[in-house]
Protein backbone atom coordinates (compact mmCIF):
# COMPACT_ATOMS: atom_id res chain seq x y z
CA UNK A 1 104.45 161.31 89.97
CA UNK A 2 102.46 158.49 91.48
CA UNK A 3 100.15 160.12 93.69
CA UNK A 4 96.52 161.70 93.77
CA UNK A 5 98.02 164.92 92.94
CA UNK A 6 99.72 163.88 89.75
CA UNK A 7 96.56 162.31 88.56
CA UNK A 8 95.00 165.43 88.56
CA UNK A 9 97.49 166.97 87.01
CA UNK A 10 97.92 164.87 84.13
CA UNK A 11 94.44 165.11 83.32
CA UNK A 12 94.45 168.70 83.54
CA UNK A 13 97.33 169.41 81.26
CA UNK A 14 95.58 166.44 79.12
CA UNK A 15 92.49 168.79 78.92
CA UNK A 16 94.33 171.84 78.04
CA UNK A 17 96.64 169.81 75.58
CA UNK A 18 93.52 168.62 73.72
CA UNK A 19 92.44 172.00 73.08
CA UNK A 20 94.93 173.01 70.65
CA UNK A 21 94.05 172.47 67.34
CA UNK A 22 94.43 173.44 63.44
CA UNK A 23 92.32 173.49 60.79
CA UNK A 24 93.64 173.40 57.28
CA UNK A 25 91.70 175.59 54.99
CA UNK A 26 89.63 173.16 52.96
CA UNK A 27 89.32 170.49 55.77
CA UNK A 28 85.88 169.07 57.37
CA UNK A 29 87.17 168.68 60.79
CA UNK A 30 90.20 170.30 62.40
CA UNK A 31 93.51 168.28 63.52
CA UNK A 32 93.78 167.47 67.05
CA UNK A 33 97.22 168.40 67.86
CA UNK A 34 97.51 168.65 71.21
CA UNK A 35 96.01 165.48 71.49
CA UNK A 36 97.40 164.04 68.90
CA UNK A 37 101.13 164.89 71.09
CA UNK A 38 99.19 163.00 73.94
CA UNK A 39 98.98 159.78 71.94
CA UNK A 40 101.80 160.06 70.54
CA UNK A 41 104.13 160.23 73.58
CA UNK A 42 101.62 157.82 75.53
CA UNK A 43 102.11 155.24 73.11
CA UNK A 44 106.01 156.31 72.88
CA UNK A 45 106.47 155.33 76.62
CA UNK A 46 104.21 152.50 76.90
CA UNK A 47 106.21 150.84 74.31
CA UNK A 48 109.72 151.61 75.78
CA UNK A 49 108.20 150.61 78.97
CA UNK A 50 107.16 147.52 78.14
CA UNK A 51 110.75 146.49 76.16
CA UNK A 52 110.82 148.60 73.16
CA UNK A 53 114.64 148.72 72.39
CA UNK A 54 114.81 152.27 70.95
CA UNK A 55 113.53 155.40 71.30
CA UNK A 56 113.44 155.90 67.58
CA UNK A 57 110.87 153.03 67.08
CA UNK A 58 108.55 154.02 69.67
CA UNK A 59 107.83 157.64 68.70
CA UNK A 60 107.72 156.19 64.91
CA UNK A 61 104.76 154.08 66.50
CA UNK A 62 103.46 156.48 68.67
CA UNK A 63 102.91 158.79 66.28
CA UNK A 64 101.74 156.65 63.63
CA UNK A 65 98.86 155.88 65.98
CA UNK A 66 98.30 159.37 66.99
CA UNK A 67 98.08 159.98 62.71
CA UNK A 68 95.86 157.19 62.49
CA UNK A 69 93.70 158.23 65.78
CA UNK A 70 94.22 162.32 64.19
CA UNK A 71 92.78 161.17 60.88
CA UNK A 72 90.25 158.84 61.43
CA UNK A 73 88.68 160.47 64.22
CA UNK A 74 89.07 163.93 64.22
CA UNK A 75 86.38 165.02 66.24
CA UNK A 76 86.42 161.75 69.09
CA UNK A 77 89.21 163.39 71.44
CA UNK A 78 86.76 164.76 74.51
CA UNK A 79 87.49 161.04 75.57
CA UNK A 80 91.37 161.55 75.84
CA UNK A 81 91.79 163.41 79.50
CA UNK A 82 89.46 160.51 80.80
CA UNK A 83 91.05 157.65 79.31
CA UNK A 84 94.54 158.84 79.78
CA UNK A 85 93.58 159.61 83.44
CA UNK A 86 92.11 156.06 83.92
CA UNK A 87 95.38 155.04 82.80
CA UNK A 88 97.42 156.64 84.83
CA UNK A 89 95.21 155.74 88.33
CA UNK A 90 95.47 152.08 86.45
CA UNK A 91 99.01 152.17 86.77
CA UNK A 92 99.64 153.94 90.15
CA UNK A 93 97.22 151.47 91.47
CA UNK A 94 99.34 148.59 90.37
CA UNK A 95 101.95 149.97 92.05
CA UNK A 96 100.34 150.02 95.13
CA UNK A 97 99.50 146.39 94.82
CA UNK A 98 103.65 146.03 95.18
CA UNK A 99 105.87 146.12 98.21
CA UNK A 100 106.85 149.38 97.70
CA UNK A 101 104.21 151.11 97.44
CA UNK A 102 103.38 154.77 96.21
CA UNK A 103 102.95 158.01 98.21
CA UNK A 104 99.22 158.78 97.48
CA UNK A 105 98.86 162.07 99.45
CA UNK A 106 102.26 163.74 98.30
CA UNK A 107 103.29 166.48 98.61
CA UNK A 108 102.27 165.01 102.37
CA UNK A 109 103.33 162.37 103.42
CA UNK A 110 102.42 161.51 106.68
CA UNK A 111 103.19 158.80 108.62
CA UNK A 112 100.74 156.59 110.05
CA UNK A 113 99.38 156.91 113.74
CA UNK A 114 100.19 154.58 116.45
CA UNK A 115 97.65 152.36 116.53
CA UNK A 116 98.25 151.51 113.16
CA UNK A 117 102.41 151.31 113.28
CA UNK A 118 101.37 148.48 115.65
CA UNK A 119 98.58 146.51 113.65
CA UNK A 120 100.04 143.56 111.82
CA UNK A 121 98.41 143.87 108.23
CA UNK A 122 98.29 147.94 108.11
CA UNK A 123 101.72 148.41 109.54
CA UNK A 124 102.30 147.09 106.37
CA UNK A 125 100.01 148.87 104.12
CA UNK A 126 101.06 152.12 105.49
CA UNK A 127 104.54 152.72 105.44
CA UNK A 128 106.28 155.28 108.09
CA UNK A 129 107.75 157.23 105.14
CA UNK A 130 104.24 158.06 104.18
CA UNK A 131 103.78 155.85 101.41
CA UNK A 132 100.91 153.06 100.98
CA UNK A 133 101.28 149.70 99.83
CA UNK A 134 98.61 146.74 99.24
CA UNK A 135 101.40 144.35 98.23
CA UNK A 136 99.43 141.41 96.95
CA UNK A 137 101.55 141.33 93.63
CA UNK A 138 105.10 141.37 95.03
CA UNK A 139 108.05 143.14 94.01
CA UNK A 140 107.90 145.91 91.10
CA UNK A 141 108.56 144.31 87.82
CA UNK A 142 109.81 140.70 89.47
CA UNK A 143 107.02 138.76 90.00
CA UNK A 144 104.82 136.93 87.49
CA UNK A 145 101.40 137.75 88.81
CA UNK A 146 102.64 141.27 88.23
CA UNK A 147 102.59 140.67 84.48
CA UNK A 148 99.59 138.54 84.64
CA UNK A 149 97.39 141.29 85.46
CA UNK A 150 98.82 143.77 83.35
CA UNK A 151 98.61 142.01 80.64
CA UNK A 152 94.97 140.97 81.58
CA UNK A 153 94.55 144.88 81.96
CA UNK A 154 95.84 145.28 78.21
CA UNK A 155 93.56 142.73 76.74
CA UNK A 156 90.63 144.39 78.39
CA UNK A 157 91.79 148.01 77.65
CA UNK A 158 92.49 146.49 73.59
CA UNK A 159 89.11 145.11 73.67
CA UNK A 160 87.80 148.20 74.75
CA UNK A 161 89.72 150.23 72.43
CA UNK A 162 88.76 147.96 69.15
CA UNK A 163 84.76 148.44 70.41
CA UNK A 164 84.94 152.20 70.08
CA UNK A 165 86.53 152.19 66.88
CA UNK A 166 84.11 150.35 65.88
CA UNK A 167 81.15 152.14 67.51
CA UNK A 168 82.80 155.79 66.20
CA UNK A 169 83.82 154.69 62.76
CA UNK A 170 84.03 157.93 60.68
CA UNK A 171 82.35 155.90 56.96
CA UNK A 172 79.90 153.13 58.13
């Protein structure tokens, strides 16, 4: 799951998630809600990830945001398989900033020529199991600069998130 592959996938199925959709008879706009499923278990994970206790709590959350996000922008999903892809390569490449590393080019995973088994920064960067590593942040989930820059990378991505609300507001 952390390699170029699964990126592509994940957008893909986000894609093809976001096109299913239902429109109440009556209704302007019809409900995302494939997407809607998206944000929903997005925000689910990211929550339990990040210390939620229960699992109960974050789908309550995740899918009161997906409501809110269904509701008050019903026609602003196109964005989702972009943003959720960004996302994803966001986190896979903080991975690779750790000791362990990730294996980019699965389902390969080829181990690095000689030359470079014997150079003292890439024998490090590319493991013999096939797996690359630019470990400038330490161990996974140990080390403080680790949390530094993701929560650096949430600020920015909150920023970000609070400008297009604003920009796509649905009654300004």
């Amino acid at each position: 799951m952390h390699s170029l592959l699964a990126i592509a996938g994940v957008v893909v199925g986000t894609y093809f998630l976001g096109q299913l959709q239902w429109q109440p008879q009556g209704w302007q706009f019809p409900i995302q809600i494939g997407s809607a499923a998206a944000v929903a278990a997005t925000t689910a994970f990211a929550f339990k990830v990040l210390g939620g206790r229960r699992w109960l709590t974050a789908w309550v959350l995740g899918a009161l945001l997906a409501g809110l996000v269904a509701l008050l922008m019903p026609s602003q999903f196109a964005w989702l398989p972009v943003c959720i892809g960004i996302g994803y390569a966001a986190h896979i490449a903080g991975d690779l900033l750790t000791f362990g590393g990730v294996p980019l080019l699965w389902p390969l995973q080829p181990a690095p020529p000689g030359p470079i088994r014997q150079a003292f920064l890439l024998k490090s960067m590319w493991k013999p199991s096939g797996r690359f590593a630019v470990p400038l942040l330490g161990s996974t989930g140990k080390d403080p600069q680790e949390h530094v820059l993701g929560t650096l990378a949430g600020l920015y991505a909150a920023w970000g998130a609070i400008g297009a609300v604003i920009v796509l507001w649905p009654w300004k």
